[in-house]
PDB file of N, CA and C in Angstrom:
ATOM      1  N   UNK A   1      -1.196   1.724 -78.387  1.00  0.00           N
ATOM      2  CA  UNK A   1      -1.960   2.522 -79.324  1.00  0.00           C
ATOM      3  C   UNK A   1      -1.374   3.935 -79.363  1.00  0.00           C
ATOM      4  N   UNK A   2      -1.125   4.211 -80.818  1.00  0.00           N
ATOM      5  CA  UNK A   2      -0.544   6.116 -80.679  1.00  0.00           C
ATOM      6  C   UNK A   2      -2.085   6.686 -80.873  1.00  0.00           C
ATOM      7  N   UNK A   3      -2.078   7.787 -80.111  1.00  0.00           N
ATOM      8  CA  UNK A   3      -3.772   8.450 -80.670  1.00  0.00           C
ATOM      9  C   UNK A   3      -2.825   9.740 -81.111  1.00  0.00           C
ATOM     10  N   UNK A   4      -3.370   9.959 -82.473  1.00  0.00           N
ATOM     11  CA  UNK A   4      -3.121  11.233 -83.217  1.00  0.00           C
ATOM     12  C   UNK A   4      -4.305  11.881 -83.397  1.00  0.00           C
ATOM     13  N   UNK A   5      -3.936  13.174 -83.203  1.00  0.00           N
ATOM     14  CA  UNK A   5      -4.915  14.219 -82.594  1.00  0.00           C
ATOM     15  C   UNK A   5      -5.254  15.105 -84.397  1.00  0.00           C
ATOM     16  N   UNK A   6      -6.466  14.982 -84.714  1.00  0.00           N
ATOM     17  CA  UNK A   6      -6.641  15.395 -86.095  1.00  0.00           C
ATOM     18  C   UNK A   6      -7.118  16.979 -85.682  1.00  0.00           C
ATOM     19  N   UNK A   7      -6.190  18.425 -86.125  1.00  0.00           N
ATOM     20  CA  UNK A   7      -6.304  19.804 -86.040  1.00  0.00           C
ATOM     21  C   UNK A   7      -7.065  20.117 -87.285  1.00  0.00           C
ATOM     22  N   UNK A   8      -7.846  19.287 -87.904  1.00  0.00           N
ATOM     23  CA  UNK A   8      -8.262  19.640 -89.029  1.00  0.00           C
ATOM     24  C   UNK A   8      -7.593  19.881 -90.514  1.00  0.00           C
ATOM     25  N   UNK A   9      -6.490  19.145 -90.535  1.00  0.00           N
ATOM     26  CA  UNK A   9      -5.702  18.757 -91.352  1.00  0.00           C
ATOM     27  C   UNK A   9      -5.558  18.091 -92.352  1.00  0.00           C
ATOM     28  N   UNK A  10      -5.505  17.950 -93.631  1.00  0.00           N
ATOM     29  CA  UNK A  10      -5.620  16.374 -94.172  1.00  0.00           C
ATOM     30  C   UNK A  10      -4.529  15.094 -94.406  1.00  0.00           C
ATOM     31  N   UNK A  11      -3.179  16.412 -93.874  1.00  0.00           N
ATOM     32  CA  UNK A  11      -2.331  15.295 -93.810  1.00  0.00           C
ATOM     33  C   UNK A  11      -2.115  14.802 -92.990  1.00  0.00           C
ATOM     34  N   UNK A  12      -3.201  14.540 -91.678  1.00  0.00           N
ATOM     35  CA  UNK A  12      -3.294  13.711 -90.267  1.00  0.00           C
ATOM     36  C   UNK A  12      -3.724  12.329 -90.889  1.00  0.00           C
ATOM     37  N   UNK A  13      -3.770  12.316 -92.223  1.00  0.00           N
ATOM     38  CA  UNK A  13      -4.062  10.672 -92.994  1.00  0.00           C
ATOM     39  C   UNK A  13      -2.877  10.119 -93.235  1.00  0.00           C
ATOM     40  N   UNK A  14      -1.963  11.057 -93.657  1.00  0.00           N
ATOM     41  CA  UNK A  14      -0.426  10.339 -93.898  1.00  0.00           C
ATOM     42  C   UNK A  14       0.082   9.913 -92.701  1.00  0.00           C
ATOM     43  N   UNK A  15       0.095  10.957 -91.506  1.00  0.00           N
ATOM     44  CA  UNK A  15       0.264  10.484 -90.326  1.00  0.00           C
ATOM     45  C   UNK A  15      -0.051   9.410 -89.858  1.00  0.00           C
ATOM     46  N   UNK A  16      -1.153   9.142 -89.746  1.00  0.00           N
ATOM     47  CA  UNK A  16      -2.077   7.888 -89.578  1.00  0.00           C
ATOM     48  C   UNK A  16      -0.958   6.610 -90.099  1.00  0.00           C
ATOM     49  N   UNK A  17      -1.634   6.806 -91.277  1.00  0.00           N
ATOM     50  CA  UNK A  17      -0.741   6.111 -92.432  1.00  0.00           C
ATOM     51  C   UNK A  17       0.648   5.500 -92.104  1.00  0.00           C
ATOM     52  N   UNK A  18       1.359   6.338 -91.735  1.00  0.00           N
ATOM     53  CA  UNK A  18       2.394   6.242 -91.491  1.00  0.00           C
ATOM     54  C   UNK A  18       2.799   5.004 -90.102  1.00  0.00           C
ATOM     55  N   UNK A  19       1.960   5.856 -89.203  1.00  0.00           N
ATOM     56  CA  UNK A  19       2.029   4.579 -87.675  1.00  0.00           C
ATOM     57  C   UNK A  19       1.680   3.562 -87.983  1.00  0.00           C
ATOM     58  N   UNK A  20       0.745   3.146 -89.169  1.00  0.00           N
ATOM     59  CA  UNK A  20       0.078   2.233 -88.996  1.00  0.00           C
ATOM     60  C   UNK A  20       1.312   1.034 -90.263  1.00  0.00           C
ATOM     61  N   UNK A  21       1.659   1.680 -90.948  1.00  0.00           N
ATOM     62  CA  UNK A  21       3.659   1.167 -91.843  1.00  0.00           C
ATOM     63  C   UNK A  21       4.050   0.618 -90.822  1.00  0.00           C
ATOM     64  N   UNK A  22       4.236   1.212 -89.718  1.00  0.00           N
ATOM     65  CA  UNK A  22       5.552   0.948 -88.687  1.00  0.00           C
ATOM     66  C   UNK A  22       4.685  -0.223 -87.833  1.00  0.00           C
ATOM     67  N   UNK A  23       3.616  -1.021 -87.952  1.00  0.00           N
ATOM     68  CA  UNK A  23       3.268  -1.689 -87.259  1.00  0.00           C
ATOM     69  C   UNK A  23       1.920  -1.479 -86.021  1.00  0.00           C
ATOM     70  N   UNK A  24       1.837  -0.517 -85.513  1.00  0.00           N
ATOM     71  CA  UNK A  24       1.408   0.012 -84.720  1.00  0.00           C
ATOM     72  C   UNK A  24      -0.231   0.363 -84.606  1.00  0.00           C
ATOM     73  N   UNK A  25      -0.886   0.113 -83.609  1.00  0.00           N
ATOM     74  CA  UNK A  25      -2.168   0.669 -83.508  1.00  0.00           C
ATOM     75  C   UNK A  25      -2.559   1.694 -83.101  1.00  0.00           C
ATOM     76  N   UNK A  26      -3.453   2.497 -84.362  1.00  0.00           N
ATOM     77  CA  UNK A  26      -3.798   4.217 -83.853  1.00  0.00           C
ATOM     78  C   UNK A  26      -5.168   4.239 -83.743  1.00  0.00           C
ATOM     79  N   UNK A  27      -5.106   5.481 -83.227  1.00  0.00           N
ATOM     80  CA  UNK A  27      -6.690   6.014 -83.151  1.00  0.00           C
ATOM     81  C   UNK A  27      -6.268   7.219 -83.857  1.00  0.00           C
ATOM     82  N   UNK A  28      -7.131   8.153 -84.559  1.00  0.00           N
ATOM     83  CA  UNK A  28      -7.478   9.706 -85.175  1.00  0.00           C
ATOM     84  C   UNK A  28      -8.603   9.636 -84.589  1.00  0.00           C
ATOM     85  N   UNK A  29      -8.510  10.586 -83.438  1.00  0.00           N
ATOM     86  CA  UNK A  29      -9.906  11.794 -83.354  1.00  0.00           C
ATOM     87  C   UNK A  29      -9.942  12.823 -83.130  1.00  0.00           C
ATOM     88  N   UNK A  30     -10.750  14.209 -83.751  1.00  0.00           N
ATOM     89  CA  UNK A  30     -10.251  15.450 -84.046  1.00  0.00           C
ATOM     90  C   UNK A  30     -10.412  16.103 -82.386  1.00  0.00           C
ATOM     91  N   UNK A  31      -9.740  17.199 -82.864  1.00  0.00           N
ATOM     92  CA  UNK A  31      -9.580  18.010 -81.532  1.00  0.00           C
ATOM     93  C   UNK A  31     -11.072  18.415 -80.469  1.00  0.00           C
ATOM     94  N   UNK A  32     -11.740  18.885 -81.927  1.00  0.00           N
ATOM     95  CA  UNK A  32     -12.990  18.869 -80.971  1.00  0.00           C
ATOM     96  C   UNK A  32     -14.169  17.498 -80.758  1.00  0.00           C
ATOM     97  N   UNK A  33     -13.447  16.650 -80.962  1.00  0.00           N
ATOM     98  CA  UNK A  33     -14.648  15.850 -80.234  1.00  0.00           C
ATOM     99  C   UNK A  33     -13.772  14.721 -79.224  1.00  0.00           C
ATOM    100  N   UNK A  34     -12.946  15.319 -78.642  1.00  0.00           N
ATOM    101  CA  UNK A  34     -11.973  14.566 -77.572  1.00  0.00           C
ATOM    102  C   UNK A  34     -12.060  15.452 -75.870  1.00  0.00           C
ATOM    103  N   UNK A  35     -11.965  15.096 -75.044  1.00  0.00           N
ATOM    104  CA  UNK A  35     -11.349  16.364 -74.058  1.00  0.00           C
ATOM    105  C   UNK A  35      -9.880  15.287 -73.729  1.00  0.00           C
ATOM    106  N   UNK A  36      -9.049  16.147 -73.200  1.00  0.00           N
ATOM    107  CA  UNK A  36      -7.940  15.726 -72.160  1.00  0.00           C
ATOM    108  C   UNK A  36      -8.336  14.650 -71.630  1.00  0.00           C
ATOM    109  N   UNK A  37      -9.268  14.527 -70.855  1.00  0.00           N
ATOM    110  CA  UNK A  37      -9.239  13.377 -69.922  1.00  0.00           C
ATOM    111  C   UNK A  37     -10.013  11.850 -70.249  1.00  0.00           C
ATOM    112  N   UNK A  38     -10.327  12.353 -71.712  1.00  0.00           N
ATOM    113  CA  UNK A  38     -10.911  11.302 -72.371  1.00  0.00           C
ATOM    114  C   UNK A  38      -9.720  10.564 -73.183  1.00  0.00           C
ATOM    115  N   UNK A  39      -8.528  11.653 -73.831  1.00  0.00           N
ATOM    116  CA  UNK A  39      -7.822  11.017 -74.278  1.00  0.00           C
ATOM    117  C   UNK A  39      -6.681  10.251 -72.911  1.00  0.00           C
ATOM    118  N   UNK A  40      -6.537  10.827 -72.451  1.00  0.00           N
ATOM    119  CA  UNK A  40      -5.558  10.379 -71.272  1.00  0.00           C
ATOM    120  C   UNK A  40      -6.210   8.936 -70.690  1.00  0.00           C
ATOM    121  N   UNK A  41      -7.700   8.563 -70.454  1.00  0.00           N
ATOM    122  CA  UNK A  41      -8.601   7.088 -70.411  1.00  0.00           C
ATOM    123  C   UNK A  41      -8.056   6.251 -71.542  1.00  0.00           C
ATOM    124  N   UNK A  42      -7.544   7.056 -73.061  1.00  0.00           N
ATOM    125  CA  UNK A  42      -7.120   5.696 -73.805  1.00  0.00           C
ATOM    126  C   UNK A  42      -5.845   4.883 -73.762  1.00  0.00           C
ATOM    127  N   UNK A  43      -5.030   5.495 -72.839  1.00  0.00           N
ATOM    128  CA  UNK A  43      -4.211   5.308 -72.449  1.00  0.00           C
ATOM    129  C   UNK A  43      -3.034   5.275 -73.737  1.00  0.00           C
ATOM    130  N   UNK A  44      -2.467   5.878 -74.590  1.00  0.00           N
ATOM    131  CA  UNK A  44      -1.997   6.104 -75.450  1.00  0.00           C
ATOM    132  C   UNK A  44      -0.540   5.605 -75.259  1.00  0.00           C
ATOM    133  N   UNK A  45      -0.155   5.131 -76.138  1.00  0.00           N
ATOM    134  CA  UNK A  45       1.687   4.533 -75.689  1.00  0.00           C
ATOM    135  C   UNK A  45       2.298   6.034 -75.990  1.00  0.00           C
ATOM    136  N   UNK A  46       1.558   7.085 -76.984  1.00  0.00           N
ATOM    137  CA  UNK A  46       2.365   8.517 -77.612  1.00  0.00           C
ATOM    138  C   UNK A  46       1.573   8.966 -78.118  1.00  0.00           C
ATOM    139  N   UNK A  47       1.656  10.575 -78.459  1.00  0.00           N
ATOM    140  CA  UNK A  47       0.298  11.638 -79.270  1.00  0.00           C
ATOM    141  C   UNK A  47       1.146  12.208 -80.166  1.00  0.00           C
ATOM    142  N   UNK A  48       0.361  12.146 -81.109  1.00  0.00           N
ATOM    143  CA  UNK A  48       0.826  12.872 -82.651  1.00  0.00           C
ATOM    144  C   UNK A  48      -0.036  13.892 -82.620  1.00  0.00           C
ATOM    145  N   UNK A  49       0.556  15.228 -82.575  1.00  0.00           N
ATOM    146  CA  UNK A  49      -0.248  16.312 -83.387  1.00  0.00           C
ATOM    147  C   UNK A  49      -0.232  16.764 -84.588  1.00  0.00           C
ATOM    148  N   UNK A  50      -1.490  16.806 -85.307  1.00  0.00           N
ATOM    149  CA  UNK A  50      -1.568  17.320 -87.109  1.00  0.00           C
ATOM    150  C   UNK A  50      -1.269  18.617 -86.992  1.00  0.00           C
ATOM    151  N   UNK A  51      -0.907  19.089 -88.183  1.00  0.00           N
ATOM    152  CA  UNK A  51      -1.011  19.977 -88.418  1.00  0.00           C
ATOM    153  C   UNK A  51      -2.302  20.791 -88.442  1.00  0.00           C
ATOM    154  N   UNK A  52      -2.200  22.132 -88.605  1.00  0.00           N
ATOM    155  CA  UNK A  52      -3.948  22.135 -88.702  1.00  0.00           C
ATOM    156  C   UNK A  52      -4.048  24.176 -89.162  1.00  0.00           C
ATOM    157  N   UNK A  53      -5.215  24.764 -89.349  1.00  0.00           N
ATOM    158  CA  UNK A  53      -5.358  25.556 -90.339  1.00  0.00           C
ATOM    159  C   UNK A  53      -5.424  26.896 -89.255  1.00  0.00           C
ATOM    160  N   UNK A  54      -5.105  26.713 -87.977  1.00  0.00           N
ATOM    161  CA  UNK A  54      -4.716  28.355 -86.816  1.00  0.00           C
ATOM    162  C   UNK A  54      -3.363  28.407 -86.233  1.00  0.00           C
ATOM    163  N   UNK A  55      -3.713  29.060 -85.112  1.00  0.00           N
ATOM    164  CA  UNK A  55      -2.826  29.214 -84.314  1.00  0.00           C
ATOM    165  C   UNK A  55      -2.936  28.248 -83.142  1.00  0.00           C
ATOM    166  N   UNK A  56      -1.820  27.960 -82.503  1.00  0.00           N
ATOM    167  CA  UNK A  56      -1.626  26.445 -81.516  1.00  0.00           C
ATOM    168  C   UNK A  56      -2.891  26.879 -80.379  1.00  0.00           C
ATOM    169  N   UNK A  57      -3.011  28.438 -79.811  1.00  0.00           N
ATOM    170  CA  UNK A  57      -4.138  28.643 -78.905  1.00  0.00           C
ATOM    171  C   UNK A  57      -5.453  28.595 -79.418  1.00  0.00           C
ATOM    172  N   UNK A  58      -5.519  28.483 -80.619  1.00  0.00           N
ATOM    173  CA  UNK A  58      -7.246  28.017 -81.235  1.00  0.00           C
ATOM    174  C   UNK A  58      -7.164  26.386 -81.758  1.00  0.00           C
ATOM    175  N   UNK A  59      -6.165  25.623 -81.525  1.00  0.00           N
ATOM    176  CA  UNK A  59      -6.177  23.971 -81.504  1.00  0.00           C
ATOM    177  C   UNK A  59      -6.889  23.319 -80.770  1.00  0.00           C
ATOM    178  N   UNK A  60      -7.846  23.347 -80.204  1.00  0.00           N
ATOM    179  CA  UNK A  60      -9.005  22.735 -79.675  1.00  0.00           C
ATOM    180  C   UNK A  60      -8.008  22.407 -78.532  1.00  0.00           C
ATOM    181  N   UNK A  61      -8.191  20.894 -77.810  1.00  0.00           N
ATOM    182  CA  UNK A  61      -7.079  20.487 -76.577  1.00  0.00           C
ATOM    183  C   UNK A  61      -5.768  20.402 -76.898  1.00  0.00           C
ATOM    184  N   UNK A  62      -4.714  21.104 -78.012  1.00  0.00           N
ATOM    185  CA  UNK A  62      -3.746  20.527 -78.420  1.00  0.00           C
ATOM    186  C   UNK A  62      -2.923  20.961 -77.256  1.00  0.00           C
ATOM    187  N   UNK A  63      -2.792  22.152 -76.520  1.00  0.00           N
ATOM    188  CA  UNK A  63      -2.157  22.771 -75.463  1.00  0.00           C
ATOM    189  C   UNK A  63      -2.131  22.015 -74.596  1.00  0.00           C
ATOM    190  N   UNK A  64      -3.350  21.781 -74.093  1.00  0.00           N
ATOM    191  CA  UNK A  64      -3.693  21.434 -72.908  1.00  0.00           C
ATOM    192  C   UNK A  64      -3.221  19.618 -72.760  1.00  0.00           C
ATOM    193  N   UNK A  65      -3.343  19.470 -74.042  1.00  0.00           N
ATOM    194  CA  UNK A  65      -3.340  17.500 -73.759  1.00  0.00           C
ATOM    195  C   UNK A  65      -1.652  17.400 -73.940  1.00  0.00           C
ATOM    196  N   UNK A  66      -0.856  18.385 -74.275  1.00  0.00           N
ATOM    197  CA  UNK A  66       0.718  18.303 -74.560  1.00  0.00           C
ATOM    198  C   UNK A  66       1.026  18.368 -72.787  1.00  0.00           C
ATOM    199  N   UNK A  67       0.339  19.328 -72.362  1.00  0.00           N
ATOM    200  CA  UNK A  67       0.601  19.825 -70.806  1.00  0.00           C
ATOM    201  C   UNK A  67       0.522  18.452 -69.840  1.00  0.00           C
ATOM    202  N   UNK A  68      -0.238  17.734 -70.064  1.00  0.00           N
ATOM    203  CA  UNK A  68      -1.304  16.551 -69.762  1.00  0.00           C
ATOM    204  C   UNK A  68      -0.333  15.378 -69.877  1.00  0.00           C
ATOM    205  N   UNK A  69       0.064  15.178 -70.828  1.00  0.00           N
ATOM    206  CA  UNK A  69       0.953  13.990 -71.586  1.00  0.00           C
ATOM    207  C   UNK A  69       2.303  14.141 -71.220  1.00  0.00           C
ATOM    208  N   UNK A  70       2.838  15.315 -71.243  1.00  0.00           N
ATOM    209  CA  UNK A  70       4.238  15.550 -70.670  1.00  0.00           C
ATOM    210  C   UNK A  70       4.106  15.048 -69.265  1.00  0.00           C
ATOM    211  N   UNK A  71       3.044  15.576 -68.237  1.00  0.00           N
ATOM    212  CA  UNK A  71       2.977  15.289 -66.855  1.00  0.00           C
ATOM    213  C   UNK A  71       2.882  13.371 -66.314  1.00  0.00           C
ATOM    214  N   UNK A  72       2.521  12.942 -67.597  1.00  0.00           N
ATOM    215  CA  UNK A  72       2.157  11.610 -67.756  1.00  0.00           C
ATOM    216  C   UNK A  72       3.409  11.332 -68.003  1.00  0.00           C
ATOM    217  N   UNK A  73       4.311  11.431 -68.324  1.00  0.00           N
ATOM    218  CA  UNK A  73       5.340  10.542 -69.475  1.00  0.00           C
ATOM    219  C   UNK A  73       5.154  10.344 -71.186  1.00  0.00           C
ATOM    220  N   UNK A  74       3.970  10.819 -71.603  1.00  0.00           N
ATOM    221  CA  UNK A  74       3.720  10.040 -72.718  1.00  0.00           C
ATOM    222  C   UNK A  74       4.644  11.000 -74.068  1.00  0.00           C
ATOM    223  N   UNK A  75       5.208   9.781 -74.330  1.00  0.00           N
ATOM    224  CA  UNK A  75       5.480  10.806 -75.413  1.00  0.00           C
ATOM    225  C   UNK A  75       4.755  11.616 -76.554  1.00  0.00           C
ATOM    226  N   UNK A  76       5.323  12.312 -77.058  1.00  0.00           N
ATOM    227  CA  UNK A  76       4.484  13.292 -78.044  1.00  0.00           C
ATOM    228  C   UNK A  76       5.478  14.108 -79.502  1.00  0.00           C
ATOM    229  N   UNK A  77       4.787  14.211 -80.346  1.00  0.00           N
ATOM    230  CA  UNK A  77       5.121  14.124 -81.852  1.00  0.00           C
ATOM    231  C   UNK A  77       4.410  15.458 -82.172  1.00  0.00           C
ATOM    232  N   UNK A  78       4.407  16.439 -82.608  1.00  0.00           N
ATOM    233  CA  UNK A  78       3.739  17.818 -83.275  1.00  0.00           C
ATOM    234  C   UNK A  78       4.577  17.871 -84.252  1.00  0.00           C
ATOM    235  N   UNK A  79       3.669  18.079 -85.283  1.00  0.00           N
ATOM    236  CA  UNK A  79       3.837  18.867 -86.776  1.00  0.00           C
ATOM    237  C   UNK A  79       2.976  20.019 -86.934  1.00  0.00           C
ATOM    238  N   UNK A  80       4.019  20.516 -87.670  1.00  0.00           N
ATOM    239  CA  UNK A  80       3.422  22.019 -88.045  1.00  0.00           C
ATOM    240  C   UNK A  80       2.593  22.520 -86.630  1.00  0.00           C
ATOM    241  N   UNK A  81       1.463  22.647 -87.166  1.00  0.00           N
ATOM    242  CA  UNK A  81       0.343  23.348 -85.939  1.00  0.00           C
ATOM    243  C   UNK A  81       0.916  22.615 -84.568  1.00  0.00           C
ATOM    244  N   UNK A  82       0.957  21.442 -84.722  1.00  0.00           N
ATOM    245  CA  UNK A  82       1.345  20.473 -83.494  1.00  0.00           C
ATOM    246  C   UNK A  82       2.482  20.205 -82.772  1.00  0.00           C
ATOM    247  N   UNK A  83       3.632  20.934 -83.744  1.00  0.00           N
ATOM    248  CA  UNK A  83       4.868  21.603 -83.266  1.00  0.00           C
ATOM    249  C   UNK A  83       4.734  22.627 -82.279  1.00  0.00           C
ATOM    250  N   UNK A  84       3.914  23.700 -82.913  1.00  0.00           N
ATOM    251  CA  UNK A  84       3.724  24.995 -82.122  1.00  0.00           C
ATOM    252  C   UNK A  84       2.672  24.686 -81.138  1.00  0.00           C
ATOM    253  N   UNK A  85       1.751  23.818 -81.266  1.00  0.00           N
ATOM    254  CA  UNK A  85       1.394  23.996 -79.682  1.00  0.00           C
ATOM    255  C   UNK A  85       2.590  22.842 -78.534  1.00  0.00           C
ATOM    256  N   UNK A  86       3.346  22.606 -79.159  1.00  0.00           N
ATOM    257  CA  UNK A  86       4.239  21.650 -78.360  1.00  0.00           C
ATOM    258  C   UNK A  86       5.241  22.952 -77.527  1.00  0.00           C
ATOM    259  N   UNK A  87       5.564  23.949 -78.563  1.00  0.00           N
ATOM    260  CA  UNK A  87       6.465  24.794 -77.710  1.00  0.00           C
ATOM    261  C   UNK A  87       5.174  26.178 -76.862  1.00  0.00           C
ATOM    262  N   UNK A  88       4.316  26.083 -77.471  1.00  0.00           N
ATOM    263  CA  UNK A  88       3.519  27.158 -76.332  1.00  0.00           C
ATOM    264  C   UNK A  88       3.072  26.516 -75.440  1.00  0.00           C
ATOM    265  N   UNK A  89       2.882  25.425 -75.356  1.00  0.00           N
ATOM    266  CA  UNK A  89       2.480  24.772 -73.859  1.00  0.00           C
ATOM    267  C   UNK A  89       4.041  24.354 -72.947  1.00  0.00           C
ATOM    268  N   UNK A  90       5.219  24.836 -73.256  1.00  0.00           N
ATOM    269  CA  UNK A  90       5.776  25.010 -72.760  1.00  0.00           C
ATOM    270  C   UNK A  90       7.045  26.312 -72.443  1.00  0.00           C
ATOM    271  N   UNK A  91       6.550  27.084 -72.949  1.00  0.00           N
ATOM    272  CA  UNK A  91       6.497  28.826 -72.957  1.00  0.00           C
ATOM    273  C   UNK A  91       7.011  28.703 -73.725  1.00  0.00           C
ATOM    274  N   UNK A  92       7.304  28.286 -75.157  1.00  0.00           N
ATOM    275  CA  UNK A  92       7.278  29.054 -76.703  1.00  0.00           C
ATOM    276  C   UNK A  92       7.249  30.025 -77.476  1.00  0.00           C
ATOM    277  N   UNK A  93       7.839  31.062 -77.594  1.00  0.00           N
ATOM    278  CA  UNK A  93       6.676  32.196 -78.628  1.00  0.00           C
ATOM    279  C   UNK A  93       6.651  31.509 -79.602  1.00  0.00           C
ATOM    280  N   UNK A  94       5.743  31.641 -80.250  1.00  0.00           N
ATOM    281  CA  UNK A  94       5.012  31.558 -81.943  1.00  0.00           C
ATOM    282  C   UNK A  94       5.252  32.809 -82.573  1.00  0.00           C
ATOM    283  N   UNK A  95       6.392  33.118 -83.575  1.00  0.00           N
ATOM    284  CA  UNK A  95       6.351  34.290 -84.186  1.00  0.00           C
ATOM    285  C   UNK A  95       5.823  33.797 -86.043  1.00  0.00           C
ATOM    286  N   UNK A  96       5.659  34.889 -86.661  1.00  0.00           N
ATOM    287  CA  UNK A  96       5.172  34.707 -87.909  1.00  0.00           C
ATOM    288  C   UNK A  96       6.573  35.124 -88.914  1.00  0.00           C
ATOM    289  N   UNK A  97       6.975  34.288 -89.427  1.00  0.00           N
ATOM    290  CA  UNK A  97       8.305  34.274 -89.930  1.00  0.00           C
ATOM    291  C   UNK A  97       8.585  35.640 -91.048  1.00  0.00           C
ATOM    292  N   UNK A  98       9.131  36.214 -91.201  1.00  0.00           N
ATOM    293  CA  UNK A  98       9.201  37.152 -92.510  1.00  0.00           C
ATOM    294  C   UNK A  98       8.522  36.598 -93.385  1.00  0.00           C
ATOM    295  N   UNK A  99       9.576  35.429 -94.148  1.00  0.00           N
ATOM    296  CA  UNK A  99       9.372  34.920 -95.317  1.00  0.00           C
ATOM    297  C   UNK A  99       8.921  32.943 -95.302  1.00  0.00           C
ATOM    298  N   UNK A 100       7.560  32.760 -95.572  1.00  0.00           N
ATOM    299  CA  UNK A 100       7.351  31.179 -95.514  1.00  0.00           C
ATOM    300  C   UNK A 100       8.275  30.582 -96.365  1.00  0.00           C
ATOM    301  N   UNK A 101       9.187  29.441 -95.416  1.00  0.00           N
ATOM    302  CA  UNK A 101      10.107  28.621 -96.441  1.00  0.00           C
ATOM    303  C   UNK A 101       9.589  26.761 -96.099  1.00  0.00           C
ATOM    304  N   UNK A 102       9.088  26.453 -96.834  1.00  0.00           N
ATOM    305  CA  UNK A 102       9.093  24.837 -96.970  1.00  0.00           C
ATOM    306  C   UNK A 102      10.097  23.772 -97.040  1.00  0.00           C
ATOM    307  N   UNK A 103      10.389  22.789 -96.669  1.00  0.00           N
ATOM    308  CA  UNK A 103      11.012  21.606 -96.969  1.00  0.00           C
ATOM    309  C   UNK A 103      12.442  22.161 -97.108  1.00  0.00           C
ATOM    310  N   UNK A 104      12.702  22.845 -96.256  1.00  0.00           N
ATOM    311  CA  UNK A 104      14.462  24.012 -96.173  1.00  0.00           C
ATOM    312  C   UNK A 104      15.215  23.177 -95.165  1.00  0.00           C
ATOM    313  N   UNK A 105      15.884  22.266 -95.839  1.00  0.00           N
ATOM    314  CA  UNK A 105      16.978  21.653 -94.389  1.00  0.00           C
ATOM    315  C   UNK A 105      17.775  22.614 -93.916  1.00  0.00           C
ATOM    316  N   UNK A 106      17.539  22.856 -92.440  1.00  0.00           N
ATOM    317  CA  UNK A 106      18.322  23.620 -91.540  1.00  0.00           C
ATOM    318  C   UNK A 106      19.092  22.981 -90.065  1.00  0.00           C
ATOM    319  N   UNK A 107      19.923  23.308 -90.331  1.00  0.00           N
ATOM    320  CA  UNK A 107      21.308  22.640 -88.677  1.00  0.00           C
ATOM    321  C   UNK A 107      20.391  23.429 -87.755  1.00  0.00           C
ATOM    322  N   UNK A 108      19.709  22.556 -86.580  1.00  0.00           N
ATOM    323  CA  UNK A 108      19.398  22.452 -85.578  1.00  0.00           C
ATOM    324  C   UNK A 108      20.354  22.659 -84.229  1.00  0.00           C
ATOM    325  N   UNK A 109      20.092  23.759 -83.373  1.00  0.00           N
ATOM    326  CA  UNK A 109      21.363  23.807 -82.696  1.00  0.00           C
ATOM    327  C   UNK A 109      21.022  23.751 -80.831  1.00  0.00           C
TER     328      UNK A 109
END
């Protein structure tokens, strides 16, 4: 089962969506009505984080369950919001870019 972690997002449906194309059984439940150790009981094969409408330190458990899941093995997936709490739970800065650019392919280095 992947459990994807809904930040209040709506494209945590495509997400969904998406695992569920590739075969796979998910769960969506939002940030605040999960803790860490409830999701870590579902025993998750991997965690998807949504995107979602703050900053990665106002993501309900997104920090804390990346911290959690890494210590586990489990793998883990962040978008957008769920990106950035992927690199602040592992000392990250989060800066606010000059200029917002979308869908910009960039060489990764």
């Amino acid at each position: 089962m992947i459990l994807v972690i809904d930040n209040f997002d709506s494209f945590v449906h495509n997400l969904a969506r998406y695992v569920g194309e590739l075969g796979h059984e998910r769960r969506t439940i939002r940030t605040d009505e999960i803790s860490v150790e409830e999701a870590l009981a579902l025993t998750p094969q991997a965690v998807i984080l949504s995107p979602g409408p703050c900053g990665p330190d106002k993501a309900g458990i997104s920090i804390p369950l990346v911290k959690a899941a890494a210590a586990h093995g489990i793998p883990l997936l962040g978008v957008c919001l769920g990106h950035q709490a992927v690199a602040a739970a592992f000392g990250g800065r989060i800066l606010r870019a000059a200029k917002p650019v979308h869908g910009k392919p960039s060489r990764i280095y």
